[in-house]
C-alpha atoms as a PDB file:
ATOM      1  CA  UNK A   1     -12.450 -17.497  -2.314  1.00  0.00           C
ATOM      2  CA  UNK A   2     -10.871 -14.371  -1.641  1.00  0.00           C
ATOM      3  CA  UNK A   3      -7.898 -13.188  -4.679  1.00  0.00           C
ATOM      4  CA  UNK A   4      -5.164 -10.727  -3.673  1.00  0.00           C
ATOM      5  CA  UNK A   5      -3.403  -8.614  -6.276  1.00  0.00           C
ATOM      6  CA  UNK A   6       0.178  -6.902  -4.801  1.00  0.00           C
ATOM      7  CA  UNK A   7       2.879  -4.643  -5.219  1.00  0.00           C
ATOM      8  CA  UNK A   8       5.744  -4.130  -2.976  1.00  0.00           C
ATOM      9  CA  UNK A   9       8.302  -1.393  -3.484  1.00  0.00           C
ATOM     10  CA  UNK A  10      10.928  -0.639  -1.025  1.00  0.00           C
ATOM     11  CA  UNK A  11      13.451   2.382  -2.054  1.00  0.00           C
ATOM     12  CA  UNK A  12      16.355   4.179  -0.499  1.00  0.00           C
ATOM     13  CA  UNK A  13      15.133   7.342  -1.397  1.00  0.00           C
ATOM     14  CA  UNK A  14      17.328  10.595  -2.589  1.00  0.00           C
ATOM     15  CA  UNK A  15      18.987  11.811   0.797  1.00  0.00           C
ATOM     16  CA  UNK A  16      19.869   8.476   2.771  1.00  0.00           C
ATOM     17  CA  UNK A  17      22.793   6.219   1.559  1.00  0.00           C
ATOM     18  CA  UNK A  18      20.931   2.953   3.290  1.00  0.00           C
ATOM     19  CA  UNK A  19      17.718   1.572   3.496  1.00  0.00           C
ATOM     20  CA  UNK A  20      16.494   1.013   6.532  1.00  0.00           C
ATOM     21  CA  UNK A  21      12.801  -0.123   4.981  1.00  0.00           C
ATOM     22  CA  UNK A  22      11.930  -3.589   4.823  1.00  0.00           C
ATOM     23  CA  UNK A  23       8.925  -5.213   3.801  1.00  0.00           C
ATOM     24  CA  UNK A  24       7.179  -8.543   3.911  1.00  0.00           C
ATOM     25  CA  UNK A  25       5.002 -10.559   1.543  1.00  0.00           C
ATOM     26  CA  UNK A  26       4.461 -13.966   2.647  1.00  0.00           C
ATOM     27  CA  UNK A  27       7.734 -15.622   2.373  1.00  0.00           C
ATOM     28  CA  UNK A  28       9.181 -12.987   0.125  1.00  0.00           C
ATOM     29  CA  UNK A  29      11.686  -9.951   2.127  1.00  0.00           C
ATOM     30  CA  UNK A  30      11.802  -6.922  -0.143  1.00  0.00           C
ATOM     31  CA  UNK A  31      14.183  -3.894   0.255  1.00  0.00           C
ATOM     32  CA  UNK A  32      15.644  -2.078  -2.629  1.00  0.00           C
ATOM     33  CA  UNK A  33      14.119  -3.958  -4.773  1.00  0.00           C
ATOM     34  CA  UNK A  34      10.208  -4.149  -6.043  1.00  0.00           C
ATOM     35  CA  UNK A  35       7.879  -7.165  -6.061  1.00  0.00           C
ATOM     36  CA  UNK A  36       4.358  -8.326  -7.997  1.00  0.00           C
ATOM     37  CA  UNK A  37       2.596 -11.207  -7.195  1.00  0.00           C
ATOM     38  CA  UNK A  38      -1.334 -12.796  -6.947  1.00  0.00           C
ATOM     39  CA  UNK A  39      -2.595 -14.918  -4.282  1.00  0.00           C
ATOM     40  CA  UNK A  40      -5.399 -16.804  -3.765  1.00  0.00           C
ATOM     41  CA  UNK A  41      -6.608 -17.786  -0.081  1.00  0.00           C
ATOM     42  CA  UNK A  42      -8.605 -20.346   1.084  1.00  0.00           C
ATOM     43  CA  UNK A  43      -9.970 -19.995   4.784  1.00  0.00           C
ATOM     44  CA  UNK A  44      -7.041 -22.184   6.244  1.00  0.00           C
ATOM     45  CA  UNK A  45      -4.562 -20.161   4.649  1.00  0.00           C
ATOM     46  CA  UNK A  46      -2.547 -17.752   6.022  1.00  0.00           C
ATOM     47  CA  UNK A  47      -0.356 -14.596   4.661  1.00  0.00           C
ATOM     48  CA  UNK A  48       1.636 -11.610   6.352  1.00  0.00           C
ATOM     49  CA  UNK A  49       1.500  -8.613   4.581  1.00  0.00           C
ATOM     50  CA  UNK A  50       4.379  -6.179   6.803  1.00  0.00           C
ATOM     51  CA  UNK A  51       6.327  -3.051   6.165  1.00  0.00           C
ATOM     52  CA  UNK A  52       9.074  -2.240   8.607  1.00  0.00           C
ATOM     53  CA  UNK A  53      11.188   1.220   9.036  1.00  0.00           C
ATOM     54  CA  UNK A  54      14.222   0.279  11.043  1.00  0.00           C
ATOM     55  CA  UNK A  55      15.856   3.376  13.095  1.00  0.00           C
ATOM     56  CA  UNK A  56      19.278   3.536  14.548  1.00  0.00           C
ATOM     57  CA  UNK A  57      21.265   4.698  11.441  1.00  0.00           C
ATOM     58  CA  UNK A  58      23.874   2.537   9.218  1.00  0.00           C
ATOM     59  CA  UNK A  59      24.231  -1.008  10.076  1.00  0.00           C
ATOM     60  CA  UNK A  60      21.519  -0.491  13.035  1.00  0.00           C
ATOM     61  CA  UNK A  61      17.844   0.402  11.580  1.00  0.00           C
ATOM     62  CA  UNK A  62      18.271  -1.886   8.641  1.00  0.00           C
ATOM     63  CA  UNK A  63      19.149  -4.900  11.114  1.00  0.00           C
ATOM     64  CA  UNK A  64      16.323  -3.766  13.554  1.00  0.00           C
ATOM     65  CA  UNK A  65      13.358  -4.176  10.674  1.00  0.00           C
ATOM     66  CA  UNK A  66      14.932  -7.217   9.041  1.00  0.00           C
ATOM     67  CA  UNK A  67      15.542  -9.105  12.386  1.00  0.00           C
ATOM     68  CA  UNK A  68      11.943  -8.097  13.367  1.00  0.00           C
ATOM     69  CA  UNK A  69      10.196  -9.219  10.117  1.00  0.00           C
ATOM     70  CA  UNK A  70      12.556 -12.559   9.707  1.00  0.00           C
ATOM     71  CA  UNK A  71      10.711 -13.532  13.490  1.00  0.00           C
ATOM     72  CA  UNK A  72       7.968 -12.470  12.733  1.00  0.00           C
ATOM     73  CA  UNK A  73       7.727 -14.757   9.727  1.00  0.00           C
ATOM     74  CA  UNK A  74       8.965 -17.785  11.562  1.00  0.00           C
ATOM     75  CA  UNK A  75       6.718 -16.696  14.391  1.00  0.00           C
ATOM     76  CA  UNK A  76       3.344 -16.424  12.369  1.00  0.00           C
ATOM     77  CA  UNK A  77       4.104 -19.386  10.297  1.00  0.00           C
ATOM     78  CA  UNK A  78       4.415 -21.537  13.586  1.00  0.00           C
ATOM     79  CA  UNK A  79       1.295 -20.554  15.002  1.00  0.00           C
ATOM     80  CA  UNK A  80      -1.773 -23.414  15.583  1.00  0.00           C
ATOM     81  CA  UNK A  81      -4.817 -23.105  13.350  1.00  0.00           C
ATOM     82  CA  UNK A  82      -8.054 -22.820  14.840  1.00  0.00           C
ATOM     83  CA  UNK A  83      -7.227 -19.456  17.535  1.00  0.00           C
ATOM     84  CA  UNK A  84      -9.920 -16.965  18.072  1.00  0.00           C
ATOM     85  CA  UNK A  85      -9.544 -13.278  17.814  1.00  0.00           C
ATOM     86  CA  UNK A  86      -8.543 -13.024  21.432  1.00  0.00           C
ATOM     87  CA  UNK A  87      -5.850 -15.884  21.202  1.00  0.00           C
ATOM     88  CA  UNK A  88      -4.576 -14.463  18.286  1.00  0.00           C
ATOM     89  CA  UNK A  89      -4.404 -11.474  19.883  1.00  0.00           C
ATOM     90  CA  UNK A  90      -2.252 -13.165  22.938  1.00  0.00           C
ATOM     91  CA  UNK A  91      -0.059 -15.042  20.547  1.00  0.00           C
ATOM     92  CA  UNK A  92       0.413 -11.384  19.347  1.00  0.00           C
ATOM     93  CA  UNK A  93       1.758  -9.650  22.390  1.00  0.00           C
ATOM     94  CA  UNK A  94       4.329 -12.721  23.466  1.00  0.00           C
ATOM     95  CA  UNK A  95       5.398 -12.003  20.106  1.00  0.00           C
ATOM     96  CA  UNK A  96       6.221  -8.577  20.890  1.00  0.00           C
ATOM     97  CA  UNK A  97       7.375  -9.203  24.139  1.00  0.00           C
ATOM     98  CA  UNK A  98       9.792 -11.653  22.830  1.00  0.00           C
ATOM     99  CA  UNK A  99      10.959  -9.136  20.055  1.00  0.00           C
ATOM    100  CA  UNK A 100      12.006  -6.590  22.142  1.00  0.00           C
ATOM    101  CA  UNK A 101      14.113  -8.920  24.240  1.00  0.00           C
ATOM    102  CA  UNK A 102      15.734  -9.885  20.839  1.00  0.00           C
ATOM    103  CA  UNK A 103      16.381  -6.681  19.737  1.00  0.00           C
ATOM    104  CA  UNK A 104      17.174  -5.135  23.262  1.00  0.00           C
ATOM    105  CA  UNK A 105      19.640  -8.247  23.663  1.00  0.00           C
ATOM    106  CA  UNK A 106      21.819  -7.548  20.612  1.00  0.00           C
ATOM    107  CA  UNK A 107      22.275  -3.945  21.452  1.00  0.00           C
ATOM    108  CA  UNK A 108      23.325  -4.675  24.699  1.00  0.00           C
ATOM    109  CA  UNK A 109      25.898  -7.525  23.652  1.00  0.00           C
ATOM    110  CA  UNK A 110      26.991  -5.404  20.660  1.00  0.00           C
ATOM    111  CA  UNK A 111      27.357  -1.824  20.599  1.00  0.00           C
ATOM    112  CA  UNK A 112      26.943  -0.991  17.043  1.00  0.00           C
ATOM    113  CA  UNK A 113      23.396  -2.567  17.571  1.00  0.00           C
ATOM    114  CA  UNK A 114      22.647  -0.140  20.463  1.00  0.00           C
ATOM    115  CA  UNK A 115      19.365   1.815  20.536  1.00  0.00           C
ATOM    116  CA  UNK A 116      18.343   0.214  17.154  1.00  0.00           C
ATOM    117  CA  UNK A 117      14.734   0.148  16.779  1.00  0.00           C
ATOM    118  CA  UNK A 118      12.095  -0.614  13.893  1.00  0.00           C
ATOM    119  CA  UNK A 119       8.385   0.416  13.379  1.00  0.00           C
ATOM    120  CA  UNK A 120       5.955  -2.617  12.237  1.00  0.00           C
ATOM    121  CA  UNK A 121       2.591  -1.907  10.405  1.00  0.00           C
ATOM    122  CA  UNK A 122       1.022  -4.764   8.617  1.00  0.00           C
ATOM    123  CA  UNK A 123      -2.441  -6.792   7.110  1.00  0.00           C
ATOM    124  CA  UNK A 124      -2.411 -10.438   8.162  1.00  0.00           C
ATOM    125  CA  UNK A 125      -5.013 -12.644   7.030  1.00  0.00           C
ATOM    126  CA  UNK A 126      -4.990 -15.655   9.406  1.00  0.00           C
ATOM    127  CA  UNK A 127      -7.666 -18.960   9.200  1.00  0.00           C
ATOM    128  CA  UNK A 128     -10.204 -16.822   6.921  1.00  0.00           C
ATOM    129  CA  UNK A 129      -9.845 -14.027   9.239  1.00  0.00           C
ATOM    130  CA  UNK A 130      -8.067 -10.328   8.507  1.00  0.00           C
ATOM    131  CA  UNK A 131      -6.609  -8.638  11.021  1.00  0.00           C
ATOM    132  CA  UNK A 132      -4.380  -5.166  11.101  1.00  0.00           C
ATOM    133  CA  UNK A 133      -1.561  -5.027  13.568  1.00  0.00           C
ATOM    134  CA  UNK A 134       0.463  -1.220  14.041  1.00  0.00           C
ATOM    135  CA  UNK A 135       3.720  -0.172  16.156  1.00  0.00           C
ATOM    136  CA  UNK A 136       4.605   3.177  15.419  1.00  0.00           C
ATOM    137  CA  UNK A 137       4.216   5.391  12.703  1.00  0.00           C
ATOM    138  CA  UNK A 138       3.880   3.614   9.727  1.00  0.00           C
ATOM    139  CA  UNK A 139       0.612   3.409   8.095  1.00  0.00           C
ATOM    140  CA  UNK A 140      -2.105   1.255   6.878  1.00  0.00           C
ATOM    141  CA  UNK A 141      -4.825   3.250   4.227  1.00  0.00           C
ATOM    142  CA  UNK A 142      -7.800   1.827   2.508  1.00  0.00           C
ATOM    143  CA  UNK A 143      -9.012   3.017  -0.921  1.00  0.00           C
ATOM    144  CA  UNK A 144     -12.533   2.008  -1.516  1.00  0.00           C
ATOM    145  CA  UNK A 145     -15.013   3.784  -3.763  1.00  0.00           C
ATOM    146  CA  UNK A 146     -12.585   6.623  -4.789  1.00  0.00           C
ATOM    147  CA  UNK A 147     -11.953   7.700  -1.158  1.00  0.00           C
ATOM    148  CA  UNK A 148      -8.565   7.313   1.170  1.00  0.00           C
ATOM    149  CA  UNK A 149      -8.667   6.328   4.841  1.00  0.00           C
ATOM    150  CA  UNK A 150      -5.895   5.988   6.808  1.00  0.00           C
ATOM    151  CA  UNK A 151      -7.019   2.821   9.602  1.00  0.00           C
ATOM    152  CA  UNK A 152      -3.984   3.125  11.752  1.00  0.00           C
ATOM    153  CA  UNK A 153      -3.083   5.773  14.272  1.00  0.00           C
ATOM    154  CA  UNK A 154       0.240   6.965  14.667  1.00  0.00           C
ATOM    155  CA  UNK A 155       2.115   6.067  17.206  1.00  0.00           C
ATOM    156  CA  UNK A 156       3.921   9.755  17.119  1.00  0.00           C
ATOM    157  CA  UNK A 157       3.042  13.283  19.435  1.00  0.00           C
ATOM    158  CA  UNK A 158       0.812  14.145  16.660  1.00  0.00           C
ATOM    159  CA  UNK A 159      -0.766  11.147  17.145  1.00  0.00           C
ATOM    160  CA  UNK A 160      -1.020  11.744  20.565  1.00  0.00           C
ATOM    161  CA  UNK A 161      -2.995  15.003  19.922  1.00  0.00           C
ATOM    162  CA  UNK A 162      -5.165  13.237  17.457  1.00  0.00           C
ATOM    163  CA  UNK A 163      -3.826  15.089  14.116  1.00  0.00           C
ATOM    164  CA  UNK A 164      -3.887  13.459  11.322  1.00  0.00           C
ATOM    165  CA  UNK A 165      -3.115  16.503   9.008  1.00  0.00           C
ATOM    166  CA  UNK A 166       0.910  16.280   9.631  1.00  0.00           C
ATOM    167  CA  UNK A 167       3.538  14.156  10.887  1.00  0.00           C
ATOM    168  CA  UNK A 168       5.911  14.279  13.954  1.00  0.00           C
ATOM    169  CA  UNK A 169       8.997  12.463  13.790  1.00  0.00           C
ATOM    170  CA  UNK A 170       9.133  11.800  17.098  1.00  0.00           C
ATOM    171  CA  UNK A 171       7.211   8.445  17.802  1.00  0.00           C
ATOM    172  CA  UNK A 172       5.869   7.427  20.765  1.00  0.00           C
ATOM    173  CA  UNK A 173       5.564   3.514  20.034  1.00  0.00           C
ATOM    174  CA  UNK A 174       8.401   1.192  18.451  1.00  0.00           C
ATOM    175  CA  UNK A 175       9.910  -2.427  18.321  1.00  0.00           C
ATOM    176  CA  UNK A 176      13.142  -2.034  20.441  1.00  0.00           C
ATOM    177  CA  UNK A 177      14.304   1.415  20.115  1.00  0.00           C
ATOM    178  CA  UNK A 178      14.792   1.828  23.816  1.00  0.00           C
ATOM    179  CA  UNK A 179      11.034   1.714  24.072  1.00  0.00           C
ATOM    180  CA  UNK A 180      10.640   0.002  27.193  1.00  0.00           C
ATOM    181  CA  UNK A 181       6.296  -0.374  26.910  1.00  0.00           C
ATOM    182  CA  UNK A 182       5.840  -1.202  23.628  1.00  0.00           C
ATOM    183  CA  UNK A 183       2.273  -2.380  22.465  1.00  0.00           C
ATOM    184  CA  UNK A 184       0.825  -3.189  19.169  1.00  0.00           C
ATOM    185  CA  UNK A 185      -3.031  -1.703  18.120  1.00  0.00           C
ATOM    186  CA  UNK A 186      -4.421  -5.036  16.739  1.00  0.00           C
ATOM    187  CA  UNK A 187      -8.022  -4.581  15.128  1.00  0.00           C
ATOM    188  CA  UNK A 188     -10.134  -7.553  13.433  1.00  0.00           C
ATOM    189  CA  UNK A 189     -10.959  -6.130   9.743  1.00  0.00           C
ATOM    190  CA  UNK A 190     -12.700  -9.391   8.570  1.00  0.00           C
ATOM    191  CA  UNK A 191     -16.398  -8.217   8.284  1.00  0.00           C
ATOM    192  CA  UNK A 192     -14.869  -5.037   6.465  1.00  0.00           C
ATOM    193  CA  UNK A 193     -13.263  -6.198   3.694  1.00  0.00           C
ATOM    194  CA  UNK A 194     -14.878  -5.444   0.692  1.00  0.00           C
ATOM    195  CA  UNK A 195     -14.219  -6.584  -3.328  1.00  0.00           C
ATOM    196  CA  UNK A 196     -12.565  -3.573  -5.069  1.00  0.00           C
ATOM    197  CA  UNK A 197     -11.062  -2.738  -2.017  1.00  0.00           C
ATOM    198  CA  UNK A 198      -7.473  -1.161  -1.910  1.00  0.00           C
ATOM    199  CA  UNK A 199      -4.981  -1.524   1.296  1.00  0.00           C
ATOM    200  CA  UNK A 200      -2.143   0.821   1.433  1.00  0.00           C
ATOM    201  CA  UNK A 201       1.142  -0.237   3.677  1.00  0.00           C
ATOM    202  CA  UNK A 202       3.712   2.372   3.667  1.00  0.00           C
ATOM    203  CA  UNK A 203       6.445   3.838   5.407  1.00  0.00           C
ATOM    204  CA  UNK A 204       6.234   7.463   6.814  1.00  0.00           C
ATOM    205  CA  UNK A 205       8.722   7.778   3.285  1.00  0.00           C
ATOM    206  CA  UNK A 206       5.790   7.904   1.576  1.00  0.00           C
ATOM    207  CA  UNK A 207       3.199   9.779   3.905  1.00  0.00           C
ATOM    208  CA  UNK A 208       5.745  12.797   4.684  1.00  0.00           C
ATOM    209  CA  UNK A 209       6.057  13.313   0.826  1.00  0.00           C
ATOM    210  CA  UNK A 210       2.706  12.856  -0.153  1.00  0.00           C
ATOM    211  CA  UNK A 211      -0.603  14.098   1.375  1.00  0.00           C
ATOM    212  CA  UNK A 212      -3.628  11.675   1.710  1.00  0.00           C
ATOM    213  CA  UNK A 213      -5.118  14.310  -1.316  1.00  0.00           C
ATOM    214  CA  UNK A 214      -1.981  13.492  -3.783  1.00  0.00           C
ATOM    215  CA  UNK A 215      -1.931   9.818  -2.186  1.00  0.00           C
ATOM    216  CA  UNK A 216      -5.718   9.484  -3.564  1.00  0.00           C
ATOM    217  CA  UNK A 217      -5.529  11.310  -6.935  1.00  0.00           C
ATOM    218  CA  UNK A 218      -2.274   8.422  -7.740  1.00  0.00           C
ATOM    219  CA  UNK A 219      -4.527   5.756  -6.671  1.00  0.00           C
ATOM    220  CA  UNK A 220      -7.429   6.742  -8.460  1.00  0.00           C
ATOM    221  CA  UNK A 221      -5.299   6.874 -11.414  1.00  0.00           C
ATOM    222  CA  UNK A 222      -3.936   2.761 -10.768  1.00  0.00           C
ATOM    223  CA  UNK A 223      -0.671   3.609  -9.265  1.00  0.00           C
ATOM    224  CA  UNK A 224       1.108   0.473  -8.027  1.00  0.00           C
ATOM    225  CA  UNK A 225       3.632   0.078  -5.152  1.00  0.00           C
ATOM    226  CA  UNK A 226       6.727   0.847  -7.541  1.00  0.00           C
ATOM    227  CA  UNK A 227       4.794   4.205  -9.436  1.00  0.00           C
ATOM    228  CA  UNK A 228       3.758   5.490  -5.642  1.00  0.00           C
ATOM    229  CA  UNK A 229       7.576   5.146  -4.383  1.00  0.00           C
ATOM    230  CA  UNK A 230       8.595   7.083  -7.559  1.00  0.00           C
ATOM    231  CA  UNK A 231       6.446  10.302  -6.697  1.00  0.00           C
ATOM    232  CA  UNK A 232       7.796  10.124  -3.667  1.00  0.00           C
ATOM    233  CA  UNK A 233      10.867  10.291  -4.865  1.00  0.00           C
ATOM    234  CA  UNK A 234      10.524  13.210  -6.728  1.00  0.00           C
ATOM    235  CA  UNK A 235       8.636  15.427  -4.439  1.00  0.00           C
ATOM    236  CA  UNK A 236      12.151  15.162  -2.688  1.00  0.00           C
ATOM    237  CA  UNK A 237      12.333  11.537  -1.012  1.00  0.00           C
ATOM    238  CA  UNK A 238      13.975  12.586   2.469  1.00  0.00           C
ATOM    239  CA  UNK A 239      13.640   9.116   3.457  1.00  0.00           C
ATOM    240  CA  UNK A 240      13.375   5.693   2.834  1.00  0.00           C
ATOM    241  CA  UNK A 241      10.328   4.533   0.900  1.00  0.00           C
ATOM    242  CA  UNK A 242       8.306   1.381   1.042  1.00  0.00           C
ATOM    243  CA  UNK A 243       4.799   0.598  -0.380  1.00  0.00           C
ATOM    244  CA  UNK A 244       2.982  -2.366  -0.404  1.00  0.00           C
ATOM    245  CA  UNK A 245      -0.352  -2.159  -2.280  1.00  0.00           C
ATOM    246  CA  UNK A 246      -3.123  -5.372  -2.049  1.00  0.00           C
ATOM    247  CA  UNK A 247      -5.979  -5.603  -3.905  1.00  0.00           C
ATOM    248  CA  UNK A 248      -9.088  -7.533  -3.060  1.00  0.00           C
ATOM    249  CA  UNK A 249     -11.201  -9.881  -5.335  1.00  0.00           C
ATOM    250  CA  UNK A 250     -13.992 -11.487  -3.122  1.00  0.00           C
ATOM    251  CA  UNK A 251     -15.749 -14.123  -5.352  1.00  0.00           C
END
């Protein structure tokens, strides 16, 4: 039996007006708003753990990550049981093809919608399997033993050069966006997982205020999802902010 503690925080932040964040917790969409809750999974089971950061500015970004989480809910809840890593990992991509079109489609039938794009980072734990899927920029961590790790790569020119020591704005990688070869980095984390462990989802909100140093002192001090968005915040919160933290109890 594997027990999952988690906090989700999504905030606006002190310079935007919207928020543009979403994030995803099973059935539950969060966005301005926070959210606690404990799960326990059984090897059938199966749970989507997401944050989105729409782009595209008012009425565009915010549609972008909602639209692309409220598929991707339907879509992951509608898969078979019983698929292998590498079926998963088909069932994956026609997801993202299918996305695109979606998003793509709407800002072509509706120019308001135009351009409107959305990272996706999330932890998915499918038939007693975990898994960690990444578009763009936003990041999955792991605290384990006192120590931070970021997992993902950014999809961003610092990316590109391999630096992990500051941010570009300027990604590479997205959901719609006018990204016409969009791909998603999926990894199998199953054998990895350890109890104690600590997984960090977050917009670059929280990453562009706070260095992987600061990010490890809060956790190491039992920050949850809402306290992490709130030191943001106050280092200056240029953008939107969404955490989700998960917590993992192997018995």
């Amino acid at each position: 039996m594997i027990e999952l503690e988690i906090s989700a925080a999504s905030r606006v932040g002190c310079v935007r007006h919207d928020n543009e964040d979403m994030i995803l917790v099973g059935y539950q969409f969060i966005r301005d708003d926070e959210y606690h809750t404990h799960i326990e999974l059984g090897d059938k089971d199966r749970l989507m753990m997401a944050v989105a950061d729409g782009m595209g500015g008012h009425k565009s970004g915010d549609v972008a990550s909602s639209d692309t989480l409220h598929n991707l809910q339907f879509y992951f809840s509608d898969l078979p049981v019983g698929l292998d890593a590498g079926a998963f990992n088909e069932m994956v991509v026609e997801w993202l093809d299918s996305v695109n079109m979606m998003i793509d489609s709407k800002g072509n039938s509706d120019e308001q919608f135009k351009g409107m794009g959305t990272t996706l980072v999330a932890l998915v734990y499918y038939d007693g399997d975990f898994y960690s899927l990444n578009c763009g920029d936003s990041r999955l961590y792991r605290f384990r033993d006192d120590e931070l790790i970021q997992l993902t790569t950014d999809h961003s020119l610092d990316g590109m050069m391999g630096s992990r020591e500051k941010h570009s704005s300027v990604i590479t990688n997205c959901i719609g966006g006018g990204c016409t070869h969009s791909y998603i980095d999926l990894v199998q984390m199953t054998q990895d997982i350890r109890d104690g462990d600590i997984y960090l989802l977050c917009s670059d909100g929280l990453s562009d205020m706070m260095s992987d140093h600061r990010l490890n002192v809060y956790l190491s001090e039992g920050a949850d999802a809402n306290g992490l968005c709130d030191a943001a915040i106050t280092r200056g919160g240029y953008d939107n902010v969404s955490v989700c933290l998960i917590k993992v109890k192997k018995q």
